[in-house]
C-alpha atoms as a PDB file:
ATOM      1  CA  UNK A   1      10.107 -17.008  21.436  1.00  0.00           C
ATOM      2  CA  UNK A   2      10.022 -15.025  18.369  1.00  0.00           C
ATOM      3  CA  UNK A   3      10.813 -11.585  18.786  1.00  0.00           C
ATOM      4  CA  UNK A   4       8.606  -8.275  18.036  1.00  0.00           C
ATOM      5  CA  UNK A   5       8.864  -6.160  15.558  1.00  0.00           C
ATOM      6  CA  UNK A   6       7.913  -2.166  16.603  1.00  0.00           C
ATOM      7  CA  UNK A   7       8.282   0.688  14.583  1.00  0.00           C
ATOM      8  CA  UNK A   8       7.231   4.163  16.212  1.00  0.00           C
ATOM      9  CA  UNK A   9       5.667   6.633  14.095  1.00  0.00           C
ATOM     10  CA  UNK A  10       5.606  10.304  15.498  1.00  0.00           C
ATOM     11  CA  UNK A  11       4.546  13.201  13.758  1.00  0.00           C
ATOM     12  CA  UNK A  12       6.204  16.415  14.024  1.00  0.00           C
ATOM     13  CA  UNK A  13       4.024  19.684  12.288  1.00  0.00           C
ATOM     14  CA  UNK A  14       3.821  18.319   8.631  1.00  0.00           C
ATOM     15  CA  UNK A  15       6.581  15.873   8.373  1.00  0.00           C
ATOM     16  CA  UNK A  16       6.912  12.403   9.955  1.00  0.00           C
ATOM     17  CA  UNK A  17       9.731  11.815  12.160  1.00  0.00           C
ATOM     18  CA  UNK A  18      10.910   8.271  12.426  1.00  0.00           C
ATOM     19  CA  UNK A  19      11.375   8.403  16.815  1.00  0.00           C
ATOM     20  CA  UNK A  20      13.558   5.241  16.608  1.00  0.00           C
ATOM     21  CA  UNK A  21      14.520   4.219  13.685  1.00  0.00           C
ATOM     22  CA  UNK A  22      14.559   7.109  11.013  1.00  0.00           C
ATOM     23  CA  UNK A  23      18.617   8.030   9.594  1.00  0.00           C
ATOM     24  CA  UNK A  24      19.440  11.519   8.119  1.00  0.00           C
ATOM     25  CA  UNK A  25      20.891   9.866   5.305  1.00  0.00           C
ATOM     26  CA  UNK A  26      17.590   8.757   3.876  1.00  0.00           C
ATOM     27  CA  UNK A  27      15.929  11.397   3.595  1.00  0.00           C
ATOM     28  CA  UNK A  28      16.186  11.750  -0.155  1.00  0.00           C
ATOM     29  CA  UNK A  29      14.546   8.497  -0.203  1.00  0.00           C
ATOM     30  CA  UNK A  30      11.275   9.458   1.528  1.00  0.00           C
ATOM     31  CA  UNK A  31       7.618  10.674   0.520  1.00  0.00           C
ATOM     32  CA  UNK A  32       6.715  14.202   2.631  1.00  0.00           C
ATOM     33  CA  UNK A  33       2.939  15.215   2.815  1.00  0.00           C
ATOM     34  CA  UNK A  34       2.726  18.623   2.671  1.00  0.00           C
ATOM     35  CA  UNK A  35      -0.749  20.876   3.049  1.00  0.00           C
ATOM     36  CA  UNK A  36      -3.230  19.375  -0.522  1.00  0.00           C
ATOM     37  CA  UNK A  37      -3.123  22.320  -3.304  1.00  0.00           C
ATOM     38  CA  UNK A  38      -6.301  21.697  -4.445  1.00  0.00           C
ATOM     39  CA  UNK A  39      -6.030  23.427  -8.205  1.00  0.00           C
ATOM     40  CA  UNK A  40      -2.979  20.806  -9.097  1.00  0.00           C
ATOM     41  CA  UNK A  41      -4.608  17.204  -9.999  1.00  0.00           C
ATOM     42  CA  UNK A  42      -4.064  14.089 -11.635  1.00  0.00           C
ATOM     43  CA  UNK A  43      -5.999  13.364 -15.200  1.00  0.00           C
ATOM     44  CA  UNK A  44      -4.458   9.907 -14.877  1.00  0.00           C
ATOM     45  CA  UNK A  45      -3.946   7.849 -12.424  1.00  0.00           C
ATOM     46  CA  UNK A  46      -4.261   4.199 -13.244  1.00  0.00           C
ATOM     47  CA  UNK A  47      -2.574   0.821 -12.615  1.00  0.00           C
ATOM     48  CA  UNK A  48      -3.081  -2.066 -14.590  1.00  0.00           C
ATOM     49  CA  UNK A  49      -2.493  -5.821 -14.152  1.00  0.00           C
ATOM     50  CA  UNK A  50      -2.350  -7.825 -17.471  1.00  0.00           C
ATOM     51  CA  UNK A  51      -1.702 -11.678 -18.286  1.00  0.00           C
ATOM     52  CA  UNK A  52       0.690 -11.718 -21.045  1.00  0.00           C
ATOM     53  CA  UNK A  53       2.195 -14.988 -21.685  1.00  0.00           C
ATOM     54  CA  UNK A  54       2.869 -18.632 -20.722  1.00  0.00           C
ATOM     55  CA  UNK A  55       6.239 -19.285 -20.154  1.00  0.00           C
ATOM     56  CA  UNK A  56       5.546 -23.154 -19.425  1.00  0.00           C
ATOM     57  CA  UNK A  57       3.168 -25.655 -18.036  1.00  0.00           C
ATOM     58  CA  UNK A  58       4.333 -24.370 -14.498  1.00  0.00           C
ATOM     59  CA  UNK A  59       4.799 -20.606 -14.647  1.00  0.00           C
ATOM     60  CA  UNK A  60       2.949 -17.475 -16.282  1.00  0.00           C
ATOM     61  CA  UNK A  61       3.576 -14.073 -16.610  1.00  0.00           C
ATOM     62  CA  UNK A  62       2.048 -10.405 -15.247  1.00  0.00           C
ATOM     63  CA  UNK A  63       2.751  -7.219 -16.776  1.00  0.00           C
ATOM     64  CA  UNK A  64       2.024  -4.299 -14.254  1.00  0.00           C
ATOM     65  CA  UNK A  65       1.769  -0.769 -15.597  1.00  0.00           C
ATOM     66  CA  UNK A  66       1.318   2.126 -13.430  1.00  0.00           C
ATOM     67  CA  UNK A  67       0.792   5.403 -14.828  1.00  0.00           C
ATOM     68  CA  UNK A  68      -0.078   9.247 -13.312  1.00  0.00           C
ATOM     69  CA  UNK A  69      -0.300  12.890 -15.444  1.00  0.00           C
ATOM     70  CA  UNK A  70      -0.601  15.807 -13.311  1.00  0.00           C
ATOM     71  CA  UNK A  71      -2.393  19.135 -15.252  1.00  0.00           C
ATOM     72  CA  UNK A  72       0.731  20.675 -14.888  1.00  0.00           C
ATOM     73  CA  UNK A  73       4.630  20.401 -13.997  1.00  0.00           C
ATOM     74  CA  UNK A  74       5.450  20.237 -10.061  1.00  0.00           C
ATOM     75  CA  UNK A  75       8.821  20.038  -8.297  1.00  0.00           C
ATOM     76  CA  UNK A  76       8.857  16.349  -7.720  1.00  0.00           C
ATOM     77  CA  UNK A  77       6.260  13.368  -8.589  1.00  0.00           C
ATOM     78  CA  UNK A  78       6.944  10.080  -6.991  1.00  0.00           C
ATOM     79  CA  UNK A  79       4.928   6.752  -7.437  1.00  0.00           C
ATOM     80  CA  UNK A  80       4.930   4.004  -5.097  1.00  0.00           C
ATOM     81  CA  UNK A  81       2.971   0.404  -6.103  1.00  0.00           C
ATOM     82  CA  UNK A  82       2.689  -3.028  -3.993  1.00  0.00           C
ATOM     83  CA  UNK A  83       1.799  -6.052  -5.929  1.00  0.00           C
ATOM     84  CA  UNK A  84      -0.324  -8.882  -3.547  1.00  0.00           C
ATOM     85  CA  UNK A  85      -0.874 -11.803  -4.182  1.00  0.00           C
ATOM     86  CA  UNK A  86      -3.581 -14.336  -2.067  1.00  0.00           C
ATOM     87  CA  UNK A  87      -2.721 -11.654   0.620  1.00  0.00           C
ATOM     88  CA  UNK A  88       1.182 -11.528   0.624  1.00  0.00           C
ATOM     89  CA  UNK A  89       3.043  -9.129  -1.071  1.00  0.00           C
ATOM     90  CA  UNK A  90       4.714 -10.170  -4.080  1.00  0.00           C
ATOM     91  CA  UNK A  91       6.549  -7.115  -5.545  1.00  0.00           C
ATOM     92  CA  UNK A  92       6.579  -3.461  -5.166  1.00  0.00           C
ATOM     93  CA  UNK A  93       7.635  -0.210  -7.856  1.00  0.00           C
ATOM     94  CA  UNK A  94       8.871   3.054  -7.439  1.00  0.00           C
ATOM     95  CA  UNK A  95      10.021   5.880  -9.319  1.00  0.00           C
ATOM     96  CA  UNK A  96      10.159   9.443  -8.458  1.00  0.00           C
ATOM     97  CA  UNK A  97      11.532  12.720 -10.994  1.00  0.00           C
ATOM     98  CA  UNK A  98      11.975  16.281 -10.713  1.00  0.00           C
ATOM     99  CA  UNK A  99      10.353  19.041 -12.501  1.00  0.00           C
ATOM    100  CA  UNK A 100       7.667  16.911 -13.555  1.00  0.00           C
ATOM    101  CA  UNK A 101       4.079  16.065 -14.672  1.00  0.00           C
ATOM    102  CA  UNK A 102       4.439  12.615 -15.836  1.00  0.00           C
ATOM    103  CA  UNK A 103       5.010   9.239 -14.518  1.00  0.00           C
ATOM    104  CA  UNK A 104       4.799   5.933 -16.191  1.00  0.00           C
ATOM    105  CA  UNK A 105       6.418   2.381 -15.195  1.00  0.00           C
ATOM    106  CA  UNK A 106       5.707  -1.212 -15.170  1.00  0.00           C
ATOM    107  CA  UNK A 107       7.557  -4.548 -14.399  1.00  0.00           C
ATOM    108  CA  UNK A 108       7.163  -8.098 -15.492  1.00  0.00           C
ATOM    109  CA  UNK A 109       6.366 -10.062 -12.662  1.00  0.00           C
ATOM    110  CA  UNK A 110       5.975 -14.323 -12.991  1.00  0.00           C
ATOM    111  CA  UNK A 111       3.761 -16.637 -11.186  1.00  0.00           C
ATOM    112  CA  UNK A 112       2.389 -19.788 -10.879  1.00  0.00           C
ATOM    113  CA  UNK A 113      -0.822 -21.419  -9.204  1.00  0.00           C
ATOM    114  CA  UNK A 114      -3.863 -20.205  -9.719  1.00  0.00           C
ATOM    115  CA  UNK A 115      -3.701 -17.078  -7.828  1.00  0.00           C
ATOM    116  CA  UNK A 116      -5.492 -13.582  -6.418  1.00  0.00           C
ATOM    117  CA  UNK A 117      -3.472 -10.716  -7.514  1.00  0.00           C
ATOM    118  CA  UNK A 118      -4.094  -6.806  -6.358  1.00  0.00           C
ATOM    119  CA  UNK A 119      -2.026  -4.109  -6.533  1.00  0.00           C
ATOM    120  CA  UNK A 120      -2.211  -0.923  -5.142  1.00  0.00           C
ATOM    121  CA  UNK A 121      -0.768   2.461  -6.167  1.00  0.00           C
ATOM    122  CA  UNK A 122       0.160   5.717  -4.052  1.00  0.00           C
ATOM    123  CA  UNK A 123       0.624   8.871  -6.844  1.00  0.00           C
ATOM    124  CA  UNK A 124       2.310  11.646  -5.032  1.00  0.00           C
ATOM    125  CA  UNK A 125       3.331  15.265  -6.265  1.00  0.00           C
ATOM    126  CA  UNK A 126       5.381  18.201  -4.211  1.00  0.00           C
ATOM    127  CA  UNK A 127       4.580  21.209  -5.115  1.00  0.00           C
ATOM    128  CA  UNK A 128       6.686  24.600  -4.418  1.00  0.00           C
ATOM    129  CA  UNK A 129       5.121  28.173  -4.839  1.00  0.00           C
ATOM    130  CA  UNK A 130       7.639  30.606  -3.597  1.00  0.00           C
ATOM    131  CA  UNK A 131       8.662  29.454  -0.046  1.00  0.00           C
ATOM    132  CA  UNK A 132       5.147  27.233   0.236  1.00  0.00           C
ATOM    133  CA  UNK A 133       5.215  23.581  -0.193  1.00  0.00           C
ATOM    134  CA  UNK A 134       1.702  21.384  -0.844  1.00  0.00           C
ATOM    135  CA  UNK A 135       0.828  18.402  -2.081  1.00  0.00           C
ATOM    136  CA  UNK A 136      -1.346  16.302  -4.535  1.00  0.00           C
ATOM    137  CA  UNK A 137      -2.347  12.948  -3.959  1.00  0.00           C
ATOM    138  CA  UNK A 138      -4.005   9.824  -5.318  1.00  0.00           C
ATOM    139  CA  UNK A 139      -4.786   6.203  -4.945  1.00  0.00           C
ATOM    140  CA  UNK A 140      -5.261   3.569  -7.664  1.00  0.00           C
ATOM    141  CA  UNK A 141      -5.513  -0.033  -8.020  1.00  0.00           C
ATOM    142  CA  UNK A 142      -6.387  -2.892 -10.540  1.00  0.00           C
ATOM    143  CA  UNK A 143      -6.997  -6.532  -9.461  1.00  0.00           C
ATOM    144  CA  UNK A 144      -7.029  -9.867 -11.495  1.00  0.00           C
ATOM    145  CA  UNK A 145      -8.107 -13.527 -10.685  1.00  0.00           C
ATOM    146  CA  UNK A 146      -5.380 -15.797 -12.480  1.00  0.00           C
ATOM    147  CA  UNK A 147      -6.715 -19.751 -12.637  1.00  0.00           C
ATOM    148  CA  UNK A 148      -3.201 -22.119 -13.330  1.00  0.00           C
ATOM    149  CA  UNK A 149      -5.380 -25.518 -14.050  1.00  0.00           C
ATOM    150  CA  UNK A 150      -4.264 -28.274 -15.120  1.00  0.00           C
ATOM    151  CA  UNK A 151      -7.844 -29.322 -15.871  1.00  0.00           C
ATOM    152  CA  UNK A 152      -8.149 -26.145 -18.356  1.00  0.00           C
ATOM    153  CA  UNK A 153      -6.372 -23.448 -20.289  1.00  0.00           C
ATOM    154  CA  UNK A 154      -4.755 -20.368 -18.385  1.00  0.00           C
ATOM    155  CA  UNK A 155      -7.246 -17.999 -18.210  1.00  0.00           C
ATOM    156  CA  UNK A 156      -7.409 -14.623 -16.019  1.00  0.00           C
ATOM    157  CA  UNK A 157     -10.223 -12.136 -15.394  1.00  0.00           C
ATOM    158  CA  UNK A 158     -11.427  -9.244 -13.159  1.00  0.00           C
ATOM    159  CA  UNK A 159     -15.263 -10.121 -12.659  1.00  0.00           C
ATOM    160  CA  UNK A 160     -16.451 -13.796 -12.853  1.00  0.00           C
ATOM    161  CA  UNK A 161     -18.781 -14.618 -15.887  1.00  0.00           C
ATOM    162  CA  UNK A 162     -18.970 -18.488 -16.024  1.00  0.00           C
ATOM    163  CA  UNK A 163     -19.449 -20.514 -13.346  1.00  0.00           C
ATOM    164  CA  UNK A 164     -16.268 -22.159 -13.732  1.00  0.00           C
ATOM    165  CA  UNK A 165     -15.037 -18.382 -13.088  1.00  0.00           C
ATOM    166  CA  UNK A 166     -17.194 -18.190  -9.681  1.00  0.00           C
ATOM    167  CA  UNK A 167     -16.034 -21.160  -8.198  1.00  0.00           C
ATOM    168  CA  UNK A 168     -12.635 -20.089  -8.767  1.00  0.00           C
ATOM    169  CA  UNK A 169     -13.036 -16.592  -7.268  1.00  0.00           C
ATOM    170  CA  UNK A 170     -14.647 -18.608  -4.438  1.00  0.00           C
ATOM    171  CA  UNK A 171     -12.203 -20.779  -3.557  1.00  0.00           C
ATOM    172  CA  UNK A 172      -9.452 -17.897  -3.523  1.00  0.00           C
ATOM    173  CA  UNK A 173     -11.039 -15.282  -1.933  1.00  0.00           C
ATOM    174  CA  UNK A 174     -12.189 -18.024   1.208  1.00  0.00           C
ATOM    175  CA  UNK A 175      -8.426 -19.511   1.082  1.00  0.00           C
ATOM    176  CA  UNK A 176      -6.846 -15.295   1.103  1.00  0.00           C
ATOM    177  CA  UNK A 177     -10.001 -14.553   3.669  1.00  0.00           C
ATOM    178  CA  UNK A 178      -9.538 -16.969   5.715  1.00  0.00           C
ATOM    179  CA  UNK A 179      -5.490 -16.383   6.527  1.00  0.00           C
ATOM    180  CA  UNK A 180      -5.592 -13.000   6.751  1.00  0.00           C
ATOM    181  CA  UNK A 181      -8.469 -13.096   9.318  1.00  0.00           C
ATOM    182  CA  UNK A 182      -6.118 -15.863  10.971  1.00  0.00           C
ATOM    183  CA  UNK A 183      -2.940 -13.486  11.290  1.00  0.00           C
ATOM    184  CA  UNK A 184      -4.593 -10.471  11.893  1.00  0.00           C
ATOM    185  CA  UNK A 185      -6.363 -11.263  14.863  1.00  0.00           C
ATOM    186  CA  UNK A 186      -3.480 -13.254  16.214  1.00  0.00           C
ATOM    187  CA  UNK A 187      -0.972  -9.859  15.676  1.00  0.00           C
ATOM    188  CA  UNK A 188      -4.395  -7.578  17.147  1.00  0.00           C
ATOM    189  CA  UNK A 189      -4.131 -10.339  20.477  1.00  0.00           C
ATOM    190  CA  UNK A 190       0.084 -10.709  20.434  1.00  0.00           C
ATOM    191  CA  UNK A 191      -0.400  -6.736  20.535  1.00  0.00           C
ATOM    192  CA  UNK A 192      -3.204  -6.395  23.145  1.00  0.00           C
ATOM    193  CA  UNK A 193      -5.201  -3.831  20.931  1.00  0.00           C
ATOM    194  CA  UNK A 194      -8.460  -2.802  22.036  1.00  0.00           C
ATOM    195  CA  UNK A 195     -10.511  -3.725  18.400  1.00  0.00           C
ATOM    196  CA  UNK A 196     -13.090  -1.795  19.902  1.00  0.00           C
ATOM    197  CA  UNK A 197     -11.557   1.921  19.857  1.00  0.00           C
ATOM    198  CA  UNK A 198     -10.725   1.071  16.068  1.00  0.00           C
ATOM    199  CA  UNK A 199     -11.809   1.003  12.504  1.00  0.00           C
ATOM    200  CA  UNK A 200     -10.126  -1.461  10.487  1.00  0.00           C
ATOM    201  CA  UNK A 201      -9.250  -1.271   6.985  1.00  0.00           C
ATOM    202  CA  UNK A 202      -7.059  -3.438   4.887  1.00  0.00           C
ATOM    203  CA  UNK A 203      -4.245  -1.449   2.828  1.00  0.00           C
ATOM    204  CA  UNK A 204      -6.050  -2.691  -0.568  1.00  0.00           C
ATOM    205  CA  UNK A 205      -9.005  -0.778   0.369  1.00  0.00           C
ATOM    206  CA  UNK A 206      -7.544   2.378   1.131  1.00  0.00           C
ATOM    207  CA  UNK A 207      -8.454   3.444  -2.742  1.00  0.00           C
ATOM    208  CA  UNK A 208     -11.955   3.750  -1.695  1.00  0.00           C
ATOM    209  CA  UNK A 209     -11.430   6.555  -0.243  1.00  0.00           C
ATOM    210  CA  UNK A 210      -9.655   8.772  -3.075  1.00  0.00           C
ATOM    211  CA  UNK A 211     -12.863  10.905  -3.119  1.00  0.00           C
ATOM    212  CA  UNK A 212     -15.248   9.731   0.271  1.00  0.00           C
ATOM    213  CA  UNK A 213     -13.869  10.413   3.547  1.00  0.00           C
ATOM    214  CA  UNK A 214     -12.421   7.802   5.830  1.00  0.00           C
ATOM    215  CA  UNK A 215     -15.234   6.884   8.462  1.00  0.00           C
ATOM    216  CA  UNK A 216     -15.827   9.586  10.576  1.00  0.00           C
ATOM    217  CA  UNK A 217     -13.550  12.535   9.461  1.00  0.00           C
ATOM    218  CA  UNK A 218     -14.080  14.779   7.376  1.00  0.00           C
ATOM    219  CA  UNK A 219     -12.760  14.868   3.497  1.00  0.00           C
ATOM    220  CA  UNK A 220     -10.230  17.594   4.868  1.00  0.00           C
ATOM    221  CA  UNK A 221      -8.338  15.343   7.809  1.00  0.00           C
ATOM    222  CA  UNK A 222      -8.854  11.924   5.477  1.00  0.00           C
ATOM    223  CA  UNK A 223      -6.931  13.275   3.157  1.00  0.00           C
ATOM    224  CA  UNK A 224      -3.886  14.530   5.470  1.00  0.00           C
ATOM    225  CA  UNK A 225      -4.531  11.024   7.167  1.00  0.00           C
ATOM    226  CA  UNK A 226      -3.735   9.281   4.234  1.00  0.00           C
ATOM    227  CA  UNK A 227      -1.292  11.270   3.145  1.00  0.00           C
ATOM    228  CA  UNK A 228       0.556  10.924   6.475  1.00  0.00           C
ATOM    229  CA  UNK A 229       0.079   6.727   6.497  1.00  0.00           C
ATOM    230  CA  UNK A 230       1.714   6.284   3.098  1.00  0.00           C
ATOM    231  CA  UNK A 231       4.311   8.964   4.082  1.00  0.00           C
ATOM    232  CA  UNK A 232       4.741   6.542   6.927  1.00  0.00           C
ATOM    233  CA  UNK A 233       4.602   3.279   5.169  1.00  0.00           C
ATOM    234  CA  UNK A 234       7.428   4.297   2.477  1.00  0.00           C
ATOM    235  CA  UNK A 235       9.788   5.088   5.064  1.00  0.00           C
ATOM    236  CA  UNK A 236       8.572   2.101   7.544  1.00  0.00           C
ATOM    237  CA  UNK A 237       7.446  -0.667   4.777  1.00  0.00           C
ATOM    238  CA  UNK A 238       7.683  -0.090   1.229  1.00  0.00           C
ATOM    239  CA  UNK A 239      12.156   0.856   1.786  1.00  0.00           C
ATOM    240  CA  UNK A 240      12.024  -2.158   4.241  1.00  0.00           C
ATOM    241  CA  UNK A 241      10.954  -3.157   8.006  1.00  0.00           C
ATOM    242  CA  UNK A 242      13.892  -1.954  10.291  1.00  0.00           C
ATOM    243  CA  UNK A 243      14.436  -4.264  12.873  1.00  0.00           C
ATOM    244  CA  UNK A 244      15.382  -2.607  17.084  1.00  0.00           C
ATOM    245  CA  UNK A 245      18.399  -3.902  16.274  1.00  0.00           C
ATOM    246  CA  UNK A 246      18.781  -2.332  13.164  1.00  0.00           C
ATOM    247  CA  UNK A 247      18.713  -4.756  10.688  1.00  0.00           C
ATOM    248  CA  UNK A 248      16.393  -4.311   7.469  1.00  0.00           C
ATOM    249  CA  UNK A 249      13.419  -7.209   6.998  1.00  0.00           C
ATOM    250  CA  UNK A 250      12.879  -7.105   3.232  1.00  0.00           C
ATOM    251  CA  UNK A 251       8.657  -6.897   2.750  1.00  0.00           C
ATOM    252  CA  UNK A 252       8.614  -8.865   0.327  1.00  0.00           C
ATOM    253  CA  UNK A 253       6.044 -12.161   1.784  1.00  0.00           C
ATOM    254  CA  UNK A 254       5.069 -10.173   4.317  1.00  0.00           C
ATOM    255  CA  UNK A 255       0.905 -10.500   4.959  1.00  0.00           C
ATOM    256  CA  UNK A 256      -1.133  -7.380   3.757  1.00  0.00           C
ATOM    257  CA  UNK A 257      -1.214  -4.995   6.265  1.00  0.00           C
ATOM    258  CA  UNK A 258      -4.335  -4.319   8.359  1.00  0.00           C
ATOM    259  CA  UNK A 259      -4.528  -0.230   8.893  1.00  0.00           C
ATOM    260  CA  UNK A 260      -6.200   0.346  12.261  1.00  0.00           C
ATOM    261  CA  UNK A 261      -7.771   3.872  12.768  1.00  0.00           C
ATOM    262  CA  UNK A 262      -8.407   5.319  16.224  1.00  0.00           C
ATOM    263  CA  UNK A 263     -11.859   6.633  16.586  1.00  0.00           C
ATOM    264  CA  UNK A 264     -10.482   9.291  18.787  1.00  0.00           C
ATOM    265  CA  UNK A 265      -8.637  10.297  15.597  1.00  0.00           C
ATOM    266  CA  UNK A 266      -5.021  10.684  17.775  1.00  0.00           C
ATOM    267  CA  UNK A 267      -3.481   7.736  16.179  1.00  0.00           C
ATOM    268  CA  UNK A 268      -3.288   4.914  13.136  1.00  0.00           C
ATOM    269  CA  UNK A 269      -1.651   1.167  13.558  1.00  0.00           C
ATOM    270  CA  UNK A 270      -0.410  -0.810  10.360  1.00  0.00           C
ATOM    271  CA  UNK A 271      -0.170  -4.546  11.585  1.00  0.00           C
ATOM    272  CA  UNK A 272       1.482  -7.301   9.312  1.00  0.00           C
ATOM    273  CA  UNK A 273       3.502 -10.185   9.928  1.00  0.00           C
ATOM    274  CA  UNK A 274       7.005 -10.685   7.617  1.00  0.00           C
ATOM    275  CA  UNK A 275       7.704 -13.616   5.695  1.00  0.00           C
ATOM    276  CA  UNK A 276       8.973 -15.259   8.613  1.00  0.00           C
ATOM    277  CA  UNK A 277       6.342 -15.229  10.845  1.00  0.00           C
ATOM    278  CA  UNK A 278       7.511 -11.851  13.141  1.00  0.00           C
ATOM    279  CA  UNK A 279       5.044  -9.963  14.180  1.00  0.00           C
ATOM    280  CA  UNK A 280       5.302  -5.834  12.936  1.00  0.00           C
ATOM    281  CA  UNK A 281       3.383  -2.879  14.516  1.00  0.00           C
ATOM    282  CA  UNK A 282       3.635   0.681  13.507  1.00  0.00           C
ATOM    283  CA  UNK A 283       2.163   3.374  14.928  1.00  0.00           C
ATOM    284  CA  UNK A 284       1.487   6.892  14.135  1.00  0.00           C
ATOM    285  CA  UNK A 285       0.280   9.813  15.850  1.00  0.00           C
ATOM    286  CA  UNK A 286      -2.068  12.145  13.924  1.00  0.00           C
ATOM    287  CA  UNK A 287      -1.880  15.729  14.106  1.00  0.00           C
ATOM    288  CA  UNK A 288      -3.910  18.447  12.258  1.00  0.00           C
ATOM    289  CA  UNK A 289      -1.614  20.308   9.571  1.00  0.00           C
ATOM    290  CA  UNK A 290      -2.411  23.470   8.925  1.00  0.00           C
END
């Protein structure tokens, strides 16, 4: 029988404590969500996905640029990004620097099939005023349809024109649908979760909520919320899936994760399954910060 993964999330005043699993030693290695200053924001905040070149009949490349200016300098700006592809993650980037308003990287990533690719971008700044500490936030993302034919030339777009182009989105989106639907529902039954007392989101679509609340709260708590899940996702996710044993299960394969939020408010769950087929919960208690 394969064994669970379960990472407990517990929030403690405006930083999340890892209950189980969390080390001192990595704590320089973390994102903190502190209280949103709201006069400190990002002019840019963009991630792009771009086909770039054919290496051979088999395998094509990606470039993936992610990009964030602040209006001014903060204490620290870190940017996390998670590449997916059909619904498992492919790659991830980070890069953090002090006394900054600027951040800008990108990576060459290769693939092959014709494939689905989103990525997703968390832009984060910390922000000191005497003995205060806030934050700034926001989300981006870019998506792009690569078709790897052997019946035609590599292409790629973002929105279907031809027909050719609709099939193909089609075909992928039913094939990525269809799996993630699969897992997800088998982790929500492995788990015994209640669906019911929930509102579920896929991590993809967390960017739509950059300026809209998340369902029912209001633009005030959606913001800490979402500040608090990524906080929790670096730590839990992004740096690695920590095992009760404490081993480290590398993300990378892993199915995107569903974000389930209680509609009591108390609590979120992040469900995904890693590359080898383990099941992963995490869950995280919500609390108001002040």
């Amino acid at each position: 029988m394969k064994k669970t993964l379960v990472a407990v999330l517990v929030l403690f005043s405006s930083v999340l404590a890892l209950s189980i699993f969390y080390q001192d030693d990595e704590y320089e290695e973390s994102i903190i969500f502190f209280p949103i200053d709201p006069s400190v924001v990002f002019e840019v905040a963009d991630t792009t996905l771009s086909l770039v070149e054919e290496k051979d009949n088999d395998e094509y490349t990606l470039e993936w640029d992610v990009t964030s200016i602040l209006n001014k300098e903060v204490f620290l700006r870190q940017d996390i990004s998670l590449l997916y592809s059909n619904g498992r993650l492919k790659s991830s980037l980070s890069e953090w620097e002090d006394n900054s308003k600027k951040l800008a990287q990108y990576k060459k990533v290769s693939g092959e099939d014709s494939s689905h690719f989103i990525a997703v971008s968390y832009h984060h700044g910390e922000i000191h005023e005497g003995e205060s500490i806030f934050s700034t936030q926001k989300m981006s993302s870019d998506e792009l349809y690569v078709i790897d034919s052997s019946f035609s030339s590599l292409q790629s777009f973002r929105t279907p024109e031809t027909a050719a182009e609709k099939e193909w989105k089609n075909v992928l989106d039913h094939v990525t649908k269809q799996q993630l639907t699969y897992t997800w529902e088998k982790l929500i039954n492995h788990f015994s979760i209640d669906k019911e007392q929930y509102d579920c989101l896929p991590l993809t679509s967390l960017v739509l909520y950059n300026e809209e609340p998340l369902f029912n709260m209001d633009q005030s708590f959606s913001q800490k919320t979402i500040g608090q899940l990524w906080e929790g996702l670096y730590k839990n996710y992004f740096l690695g899936i920590k095992k009760e044993d404490g081993t480290v299960v590398e993300p990378s394969g892993s199915i995107l994760p569903l974000i389930l939020f209680s509609k009591d408010q108390t609590h979120i769950i992040v469900l995904t399954e890693t590359i080898n087929g383990y099941p992963v919960q995490l869950i995280q208690r919500l609390k108001a910060i002040e």
